[in-house]
N, C-alpha and C. Protein backbone atom coordinates (compact mmCIF):
# COMPACT_ATOMS: atom_id res chain seq x y z
N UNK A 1 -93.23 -20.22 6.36
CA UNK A 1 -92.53 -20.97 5.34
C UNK A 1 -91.97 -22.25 5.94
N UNK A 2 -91.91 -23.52 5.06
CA UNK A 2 -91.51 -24.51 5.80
C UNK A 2 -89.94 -24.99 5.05
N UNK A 3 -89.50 -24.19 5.95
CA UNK A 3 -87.82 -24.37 5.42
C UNK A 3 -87.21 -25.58 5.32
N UNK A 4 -86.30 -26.07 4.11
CA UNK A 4 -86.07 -27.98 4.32
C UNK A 4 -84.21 -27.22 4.96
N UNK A 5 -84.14 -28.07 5.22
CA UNK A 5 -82.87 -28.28 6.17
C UNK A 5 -82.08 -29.51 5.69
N UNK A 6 -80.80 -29.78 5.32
CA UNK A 6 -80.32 -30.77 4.75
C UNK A 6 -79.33 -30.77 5.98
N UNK A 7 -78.85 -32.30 6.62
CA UNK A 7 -78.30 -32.37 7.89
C UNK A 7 -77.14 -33.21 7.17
N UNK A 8 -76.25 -32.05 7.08
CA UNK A 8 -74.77 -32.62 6.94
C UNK A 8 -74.24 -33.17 7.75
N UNK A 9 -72.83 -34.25 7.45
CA UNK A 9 -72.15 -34.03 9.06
C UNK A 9 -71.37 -35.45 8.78
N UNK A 10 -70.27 -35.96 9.31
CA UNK A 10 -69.77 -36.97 9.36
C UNK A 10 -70.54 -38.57 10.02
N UNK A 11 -70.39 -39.54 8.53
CA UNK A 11 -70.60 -40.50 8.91
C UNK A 11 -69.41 -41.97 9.23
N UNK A 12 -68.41 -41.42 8.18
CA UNK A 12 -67.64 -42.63 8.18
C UNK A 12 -66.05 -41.69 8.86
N UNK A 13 -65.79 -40.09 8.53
CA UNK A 13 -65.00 -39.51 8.87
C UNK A 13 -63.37 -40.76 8.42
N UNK A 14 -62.68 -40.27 9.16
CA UNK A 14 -61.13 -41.04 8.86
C UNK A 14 -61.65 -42.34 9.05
N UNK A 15 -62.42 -43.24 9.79
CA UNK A 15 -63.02 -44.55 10.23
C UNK A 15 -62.32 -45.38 8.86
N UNK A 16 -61.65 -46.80 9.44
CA UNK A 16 -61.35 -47.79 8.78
C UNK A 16 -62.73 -48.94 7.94
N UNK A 17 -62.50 -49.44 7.22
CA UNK A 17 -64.01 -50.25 7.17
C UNK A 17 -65.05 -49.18 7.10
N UNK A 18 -65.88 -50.33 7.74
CA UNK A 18 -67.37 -50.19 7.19
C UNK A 18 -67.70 -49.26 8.66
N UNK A 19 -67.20 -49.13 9.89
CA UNK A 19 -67.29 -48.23 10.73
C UNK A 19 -67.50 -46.80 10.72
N UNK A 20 -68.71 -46.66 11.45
CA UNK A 20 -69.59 -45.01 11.65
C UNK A 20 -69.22 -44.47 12.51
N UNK A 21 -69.12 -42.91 12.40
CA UNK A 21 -69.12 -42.51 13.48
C UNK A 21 -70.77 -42.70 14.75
N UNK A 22 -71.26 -41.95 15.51
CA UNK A 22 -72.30 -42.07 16.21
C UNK A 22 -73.58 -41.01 15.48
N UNK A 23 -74.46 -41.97 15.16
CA UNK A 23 -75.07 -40.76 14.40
C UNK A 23 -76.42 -40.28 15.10
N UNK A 24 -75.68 -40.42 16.13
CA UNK A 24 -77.29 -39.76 17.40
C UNK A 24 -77.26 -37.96 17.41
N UNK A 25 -76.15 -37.73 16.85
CA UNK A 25 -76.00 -35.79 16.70
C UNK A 25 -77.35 -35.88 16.03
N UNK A 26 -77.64 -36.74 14.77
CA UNK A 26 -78.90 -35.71 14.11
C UNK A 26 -80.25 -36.22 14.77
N UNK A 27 -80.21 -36.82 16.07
CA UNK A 27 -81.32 -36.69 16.16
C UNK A 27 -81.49 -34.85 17.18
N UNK A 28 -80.52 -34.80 17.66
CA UNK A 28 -80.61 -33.54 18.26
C UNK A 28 -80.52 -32.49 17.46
N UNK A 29 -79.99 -32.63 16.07
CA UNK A 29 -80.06 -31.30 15.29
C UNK A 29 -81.81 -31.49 14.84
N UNK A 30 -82.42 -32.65 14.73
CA UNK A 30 -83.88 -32.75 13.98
C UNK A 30 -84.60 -31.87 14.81
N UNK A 31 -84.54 -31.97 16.14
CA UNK A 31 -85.50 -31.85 17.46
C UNK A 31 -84.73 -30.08 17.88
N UNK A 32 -83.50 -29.87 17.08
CA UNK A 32 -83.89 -28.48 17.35
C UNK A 32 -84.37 -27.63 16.19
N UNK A 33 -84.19 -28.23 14.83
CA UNK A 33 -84.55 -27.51 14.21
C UNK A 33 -86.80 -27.61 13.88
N UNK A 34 -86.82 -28.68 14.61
CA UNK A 34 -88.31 -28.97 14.27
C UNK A 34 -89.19 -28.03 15.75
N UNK A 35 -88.07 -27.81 16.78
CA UNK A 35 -88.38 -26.97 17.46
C UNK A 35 -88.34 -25.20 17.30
N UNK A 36 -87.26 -25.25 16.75
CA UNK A 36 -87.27 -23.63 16.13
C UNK A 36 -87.80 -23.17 15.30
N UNK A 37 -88.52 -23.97 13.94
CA UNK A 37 -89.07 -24.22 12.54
C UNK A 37 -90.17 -24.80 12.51
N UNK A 38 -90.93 -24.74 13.67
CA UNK A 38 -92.38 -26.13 13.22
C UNK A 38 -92.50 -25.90 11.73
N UNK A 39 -92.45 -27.36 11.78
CA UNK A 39 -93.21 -27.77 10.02
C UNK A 39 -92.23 -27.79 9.18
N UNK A 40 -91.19 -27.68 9.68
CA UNK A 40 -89.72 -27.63 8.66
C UNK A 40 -89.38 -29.00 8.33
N UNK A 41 -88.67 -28.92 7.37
CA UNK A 41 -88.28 -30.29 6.88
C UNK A 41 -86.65 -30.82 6.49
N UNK A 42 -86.60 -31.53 7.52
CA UNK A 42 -85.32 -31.80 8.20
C UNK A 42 -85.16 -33.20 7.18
N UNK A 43 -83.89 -33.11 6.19
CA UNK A 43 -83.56 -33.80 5.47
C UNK A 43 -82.41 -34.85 5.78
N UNK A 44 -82.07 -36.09 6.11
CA UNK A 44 -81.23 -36.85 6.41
C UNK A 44 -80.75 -37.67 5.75
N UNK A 45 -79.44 -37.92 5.34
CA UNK A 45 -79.36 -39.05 4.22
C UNK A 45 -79.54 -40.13 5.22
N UNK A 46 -78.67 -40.26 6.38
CA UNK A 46 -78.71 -41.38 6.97
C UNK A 46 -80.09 -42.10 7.56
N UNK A 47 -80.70 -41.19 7.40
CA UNK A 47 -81.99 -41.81 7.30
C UNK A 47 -83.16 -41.96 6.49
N UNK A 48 -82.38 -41.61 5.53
CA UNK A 48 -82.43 -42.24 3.83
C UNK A 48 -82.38 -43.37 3.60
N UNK A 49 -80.97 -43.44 3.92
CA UNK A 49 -79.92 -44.90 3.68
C UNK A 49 -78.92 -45.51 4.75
N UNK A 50 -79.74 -45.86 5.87
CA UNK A 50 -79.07 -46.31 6.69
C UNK A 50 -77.95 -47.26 7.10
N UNK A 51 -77.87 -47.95 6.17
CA UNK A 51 -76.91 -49.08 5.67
C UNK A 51 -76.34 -48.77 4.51
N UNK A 52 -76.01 -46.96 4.13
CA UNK A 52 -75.18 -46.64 2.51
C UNK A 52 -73.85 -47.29 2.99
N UNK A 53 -73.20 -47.20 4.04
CA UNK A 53 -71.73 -47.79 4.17
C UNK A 53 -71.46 -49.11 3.39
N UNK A 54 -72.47 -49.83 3.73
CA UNK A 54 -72.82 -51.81 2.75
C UNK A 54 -72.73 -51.64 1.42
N UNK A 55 -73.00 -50.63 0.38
CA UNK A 55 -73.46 -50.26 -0.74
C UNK A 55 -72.65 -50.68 -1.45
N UNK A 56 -73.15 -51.58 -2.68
CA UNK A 56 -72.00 -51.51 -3.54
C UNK A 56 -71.60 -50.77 -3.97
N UNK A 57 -70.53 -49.94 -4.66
CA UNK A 57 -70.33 -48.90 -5.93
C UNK A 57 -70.88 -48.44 -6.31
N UNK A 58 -72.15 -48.90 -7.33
CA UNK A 58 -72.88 -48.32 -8.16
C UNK A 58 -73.88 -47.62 -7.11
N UNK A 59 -74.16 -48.76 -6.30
CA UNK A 59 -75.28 -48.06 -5.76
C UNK A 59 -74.77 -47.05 -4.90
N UNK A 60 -73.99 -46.97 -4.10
CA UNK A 60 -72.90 -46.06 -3.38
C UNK A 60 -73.13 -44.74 -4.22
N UNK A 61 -72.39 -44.75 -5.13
CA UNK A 61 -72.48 -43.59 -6.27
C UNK A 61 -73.90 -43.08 -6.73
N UNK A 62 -74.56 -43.82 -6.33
CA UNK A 62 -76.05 -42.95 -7.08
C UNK A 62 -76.51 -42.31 -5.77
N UNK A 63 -76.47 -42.96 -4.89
CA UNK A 63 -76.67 -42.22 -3.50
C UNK A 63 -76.06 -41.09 -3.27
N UNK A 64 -74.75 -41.40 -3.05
CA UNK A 64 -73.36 -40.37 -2.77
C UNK A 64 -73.84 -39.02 -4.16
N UNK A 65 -74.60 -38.59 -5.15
CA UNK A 65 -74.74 -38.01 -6.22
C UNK A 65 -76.30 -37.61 -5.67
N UNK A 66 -76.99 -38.13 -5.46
CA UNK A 66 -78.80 -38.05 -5.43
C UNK A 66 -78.20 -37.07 -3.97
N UNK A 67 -78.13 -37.44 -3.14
CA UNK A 67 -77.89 -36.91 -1.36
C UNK A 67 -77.49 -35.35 -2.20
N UNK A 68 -76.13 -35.13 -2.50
CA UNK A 68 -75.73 -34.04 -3.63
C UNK A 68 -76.96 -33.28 -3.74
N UNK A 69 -77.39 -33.50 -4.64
CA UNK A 69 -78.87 -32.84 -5.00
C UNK A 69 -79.44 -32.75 -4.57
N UNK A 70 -80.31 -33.13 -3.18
CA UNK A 70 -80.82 -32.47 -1.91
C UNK A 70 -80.37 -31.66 -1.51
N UNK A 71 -78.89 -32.02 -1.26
CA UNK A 71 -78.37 -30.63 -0.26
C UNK A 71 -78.89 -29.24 -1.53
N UNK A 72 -78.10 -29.23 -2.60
CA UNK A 72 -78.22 -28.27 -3.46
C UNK A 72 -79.92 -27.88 -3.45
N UNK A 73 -80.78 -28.14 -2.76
CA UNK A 73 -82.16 -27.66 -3.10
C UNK A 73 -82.61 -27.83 -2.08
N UNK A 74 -82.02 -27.45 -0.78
CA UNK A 74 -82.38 -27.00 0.56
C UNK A 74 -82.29 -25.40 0.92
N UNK A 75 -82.61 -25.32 1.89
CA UNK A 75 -82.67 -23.60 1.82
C UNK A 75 -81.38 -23.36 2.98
N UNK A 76 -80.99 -24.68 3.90
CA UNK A 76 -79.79 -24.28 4.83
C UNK A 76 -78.99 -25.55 4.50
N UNK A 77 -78.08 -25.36 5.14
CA UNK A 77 -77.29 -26.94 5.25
C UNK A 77 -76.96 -26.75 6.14
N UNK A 78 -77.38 -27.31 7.81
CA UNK A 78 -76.44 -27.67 8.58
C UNK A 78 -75.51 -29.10 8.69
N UNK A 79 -74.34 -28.54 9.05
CA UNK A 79 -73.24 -29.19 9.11
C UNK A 79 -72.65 -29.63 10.68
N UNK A 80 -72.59 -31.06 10.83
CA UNK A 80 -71.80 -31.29 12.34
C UNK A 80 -70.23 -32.21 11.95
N UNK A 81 -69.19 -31.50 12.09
CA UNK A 81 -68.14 -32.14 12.12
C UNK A 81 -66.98 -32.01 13.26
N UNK A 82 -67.59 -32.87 14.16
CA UNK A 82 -66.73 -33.37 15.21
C UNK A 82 -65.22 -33.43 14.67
N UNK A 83 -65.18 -34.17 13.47
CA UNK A 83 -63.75 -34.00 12.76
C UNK A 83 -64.18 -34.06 11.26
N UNK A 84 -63.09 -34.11 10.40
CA UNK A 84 -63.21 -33.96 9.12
C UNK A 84 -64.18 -35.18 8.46
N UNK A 85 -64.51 -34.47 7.31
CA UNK A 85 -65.85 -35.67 6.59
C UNK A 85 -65.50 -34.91 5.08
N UNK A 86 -65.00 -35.87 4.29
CA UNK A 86 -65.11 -35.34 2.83
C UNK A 86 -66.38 -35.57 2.01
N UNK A 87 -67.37 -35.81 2.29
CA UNK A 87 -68.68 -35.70 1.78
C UNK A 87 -69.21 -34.32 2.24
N UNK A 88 -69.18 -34.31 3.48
CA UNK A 88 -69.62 -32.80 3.87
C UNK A 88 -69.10 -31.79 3.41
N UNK A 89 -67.66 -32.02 2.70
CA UNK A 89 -67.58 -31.01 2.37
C UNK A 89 -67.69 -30.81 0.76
N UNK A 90 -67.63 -31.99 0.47
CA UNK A 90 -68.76 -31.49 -0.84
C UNK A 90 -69.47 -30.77 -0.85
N UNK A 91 -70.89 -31.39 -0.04
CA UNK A 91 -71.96 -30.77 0.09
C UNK A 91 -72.00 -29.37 0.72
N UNK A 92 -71.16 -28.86 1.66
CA UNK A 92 -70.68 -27.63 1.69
C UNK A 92 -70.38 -27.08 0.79
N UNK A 93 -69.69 -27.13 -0.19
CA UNK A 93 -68.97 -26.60 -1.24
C UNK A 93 -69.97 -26.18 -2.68
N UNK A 94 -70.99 -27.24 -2.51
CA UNK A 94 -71.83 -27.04 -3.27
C UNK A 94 -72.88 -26.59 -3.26
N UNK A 95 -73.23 -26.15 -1.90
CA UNK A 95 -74.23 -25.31 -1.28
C UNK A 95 -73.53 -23.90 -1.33
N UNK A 96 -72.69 -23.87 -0.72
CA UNK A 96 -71.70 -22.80 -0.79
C UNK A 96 -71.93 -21.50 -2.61
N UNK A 97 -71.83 -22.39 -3.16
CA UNK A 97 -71.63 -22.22 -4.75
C UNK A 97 -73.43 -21.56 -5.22
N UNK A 98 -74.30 -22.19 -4.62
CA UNK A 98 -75.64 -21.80 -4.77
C UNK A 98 -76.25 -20.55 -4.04
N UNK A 99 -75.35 -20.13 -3.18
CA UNK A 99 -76.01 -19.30 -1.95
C UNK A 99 -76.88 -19.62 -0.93
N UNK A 100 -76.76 -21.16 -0.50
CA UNK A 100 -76.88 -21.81 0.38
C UNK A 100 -76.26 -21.24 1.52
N UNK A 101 -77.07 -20.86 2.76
CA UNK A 101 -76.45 -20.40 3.71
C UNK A 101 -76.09 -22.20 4.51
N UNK A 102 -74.53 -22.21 5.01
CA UNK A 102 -73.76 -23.27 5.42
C UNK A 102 -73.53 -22.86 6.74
N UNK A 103 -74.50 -23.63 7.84
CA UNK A 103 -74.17 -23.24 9.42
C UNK A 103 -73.57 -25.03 9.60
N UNK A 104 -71.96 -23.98 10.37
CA UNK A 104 -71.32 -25.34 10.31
C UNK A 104 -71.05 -25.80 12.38
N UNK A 105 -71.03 -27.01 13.01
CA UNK A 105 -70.88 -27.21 14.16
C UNK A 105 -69.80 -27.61 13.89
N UNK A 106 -68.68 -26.95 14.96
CA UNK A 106 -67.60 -28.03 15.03
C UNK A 106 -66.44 -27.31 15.39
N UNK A 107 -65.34 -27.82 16.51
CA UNK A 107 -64.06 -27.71 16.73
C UNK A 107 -62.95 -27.09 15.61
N UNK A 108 -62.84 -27.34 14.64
CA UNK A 108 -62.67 -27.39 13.24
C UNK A 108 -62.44 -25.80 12.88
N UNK A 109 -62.45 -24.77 13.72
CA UNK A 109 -62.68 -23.82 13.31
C UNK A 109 -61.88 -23.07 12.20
N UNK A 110 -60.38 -23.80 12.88
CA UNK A 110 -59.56 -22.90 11.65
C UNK A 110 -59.39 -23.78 10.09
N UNK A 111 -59.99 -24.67 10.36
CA UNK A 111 -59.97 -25.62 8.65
C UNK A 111 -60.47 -24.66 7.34
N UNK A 112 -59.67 -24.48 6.78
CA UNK A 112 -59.85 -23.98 5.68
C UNK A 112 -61.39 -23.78 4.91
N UNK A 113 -61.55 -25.38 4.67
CA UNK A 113 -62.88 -25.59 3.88
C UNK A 113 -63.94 -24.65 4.95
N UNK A 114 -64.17 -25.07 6.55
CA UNK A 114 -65.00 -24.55 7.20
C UNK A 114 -64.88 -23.01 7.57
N UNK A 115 -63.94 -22.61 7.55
CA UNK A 115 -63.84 -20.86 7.31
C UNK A 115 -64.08 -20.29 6.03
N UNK A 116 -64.04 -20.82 4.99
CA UNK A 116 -64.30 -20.27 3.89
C UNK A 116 -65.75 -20.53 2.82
N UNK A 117 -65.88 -22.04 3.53
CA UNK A 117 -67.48 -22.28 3.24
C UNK A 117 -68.63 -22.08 4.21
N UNK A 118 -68.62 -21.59 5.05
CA UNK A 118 -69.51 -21.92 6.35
C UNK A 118 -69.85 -20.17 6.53
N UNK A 119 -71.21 -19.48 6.11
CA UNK A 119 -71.36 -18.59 7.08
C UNK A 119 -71.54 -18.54 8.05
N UNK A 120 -71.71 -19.81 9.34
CA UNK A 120 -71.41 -18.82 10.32
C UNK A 120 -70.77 -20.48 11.17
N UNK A 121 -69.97 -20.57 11.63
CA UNK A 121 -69.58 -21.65 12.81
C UNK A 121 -69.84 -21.71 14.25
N UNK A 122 -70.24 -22.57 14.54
CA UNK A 122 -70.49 -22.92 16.04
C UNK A 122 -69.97 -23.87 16.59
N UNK A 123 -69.11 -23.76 18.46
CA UNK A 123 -68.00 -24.94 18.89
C UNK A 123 -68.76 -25.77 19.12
N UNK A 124 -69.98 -25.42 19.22
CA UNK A 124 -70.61 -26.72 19.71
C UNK A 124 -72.23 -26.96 19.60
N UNK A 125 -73.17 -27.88 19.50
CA UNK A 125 -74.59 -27.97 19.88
C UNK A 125 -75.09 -26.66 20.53
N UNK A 126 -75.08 -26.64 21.98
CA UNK A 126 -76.02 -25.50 22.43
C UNK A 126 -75.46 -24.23 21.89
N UNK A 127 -74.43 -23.84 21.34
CA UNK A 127 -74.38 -22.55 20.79
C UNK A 127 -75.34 -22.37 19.33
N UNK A 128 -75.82 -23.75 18.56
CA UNK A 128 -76.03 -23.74 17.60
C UNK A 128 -77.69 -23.49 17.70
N UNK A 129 -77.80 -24.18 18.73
CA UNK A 129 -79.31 -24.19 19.10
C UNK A 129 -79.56 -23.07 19.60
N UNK A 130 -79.00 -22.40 20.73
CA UNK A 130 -79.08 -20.80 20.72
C UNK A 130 -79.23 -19.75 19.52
N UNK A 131 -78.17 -20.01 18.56
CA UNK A 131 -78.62 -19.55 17.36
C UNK A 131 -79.83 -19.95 16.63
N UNK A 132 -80.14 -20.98 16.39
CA UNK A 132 -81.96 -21.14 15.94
C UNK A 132 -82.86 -21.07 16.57
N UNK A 133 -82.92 -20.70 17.78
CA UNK A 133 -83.83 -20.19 18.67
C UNK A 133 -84.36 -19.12 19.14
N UNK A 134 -82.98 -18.12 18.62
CA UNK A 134 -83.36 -16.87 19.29
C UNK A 134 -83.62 -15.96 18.23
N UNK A 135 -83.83 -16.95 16.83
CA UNK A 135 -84.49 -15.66 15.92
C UNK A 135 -83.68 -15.10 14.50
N UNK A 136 -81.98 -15.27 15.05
CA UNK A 136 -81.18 -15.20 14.29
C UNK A 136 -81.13 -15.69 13.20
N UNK A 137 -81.32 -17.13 13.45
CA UNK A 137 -80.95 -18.45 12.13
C UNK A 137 -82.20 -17.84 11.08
N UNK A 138 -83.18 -17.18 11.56
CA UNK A 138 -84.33 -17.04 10.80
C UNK A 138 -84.12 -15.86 9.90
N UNK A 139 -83.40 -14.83 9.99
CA UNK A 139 -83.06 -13.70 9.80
C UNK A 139 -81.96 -13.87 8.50
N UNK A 140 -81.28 -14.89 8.95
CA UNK A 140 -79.89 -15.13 8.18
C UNK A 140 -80.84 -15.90 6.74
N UNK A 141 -81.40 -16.99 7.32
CA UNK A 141 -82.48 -17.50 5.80
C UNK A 141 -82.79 -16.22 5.17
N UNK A 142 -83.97 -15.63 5.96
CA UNK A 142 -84.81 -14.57 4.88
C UNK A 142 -83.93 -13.66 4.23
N UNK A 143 -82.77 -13.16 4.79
CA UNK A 143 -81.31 -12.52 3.92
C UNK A 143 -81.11 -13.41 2.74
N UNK A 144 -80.44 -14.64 2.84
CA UNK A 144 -80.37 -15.45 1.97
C UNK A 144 -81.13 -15.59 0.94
N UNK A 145 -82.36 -15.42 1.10
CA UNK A 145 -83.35 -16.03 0.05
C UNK A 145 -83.35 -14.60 -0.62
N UNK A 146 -83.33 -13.47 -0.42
CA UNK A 146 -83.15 -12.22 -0.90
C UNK A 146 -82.85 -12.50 -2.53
């Protein structure tokens, strides 16, 4: 099965302006999940819309709404939040609501939203990648899709 993967995660976080955080995490979440999943399909807004921060409003909003609806019609959502991101947790929340299994990365552990939306959390990258590697992450989908 070629599982799509929607790659949550902070882009603008608390950031003033038009300032990003570093968005080199998803190239390492792509390269593990395209390693654990051949043929999977690793969904990115930011590399959707690489310049959504510039957006006017309208267009902002159709993005910020369309992205929405990917996540909701993925089969996982991983999540990386170094620190808080209120888009992610939309999209958590709304995956959450579908039976979207929500694997969340991040320090963050006792945050509310991420203990209560997230089946399963990880402190960091290689614990996460350990988990999609060794068979688990695969186990937890085919439950899911149940």
């Amino acid at each position: 099965m070629a599982y799509r993967f929607f790659l949550a995660g902070i882009i603008q976080g608390s950031k003033l302006g038009i300032e990003t955080f570093d968005q080199r995490y998803r190239d390492r979440l792509r390269s593990i999940l395209n390693d654990a999943f051949p043929g999977c399909l690793p969904i990115c807004p930011v590399e959707d819309h690489p310049d959504s921060v510039l957006y006017p409003d309208t267009e902002a909003k159709k993005t910020f709404f369309a992205n929405i609806e990917k996540a909701k019609l993925c089969d996982a959502l991983i999540v990386y939040l170094p620190e808080a991101s209120m888009g992610s947790s939309i999209e958590m929340w709304e995956a959450h609501h579908r039976g979207i299994p929500v694997f969340t990365i991040t320090p963050l552990a006792s945050n509310w939203v991420v203990r209560i939306l997230s089946d399963r959390v990880f402190p960091g990258m290689d614990e996460f990648e350990s988990f999609a590697r060794s068979g688990e992450m695969e186990r937890a989908l085919r439950k899911a899709a149940l």
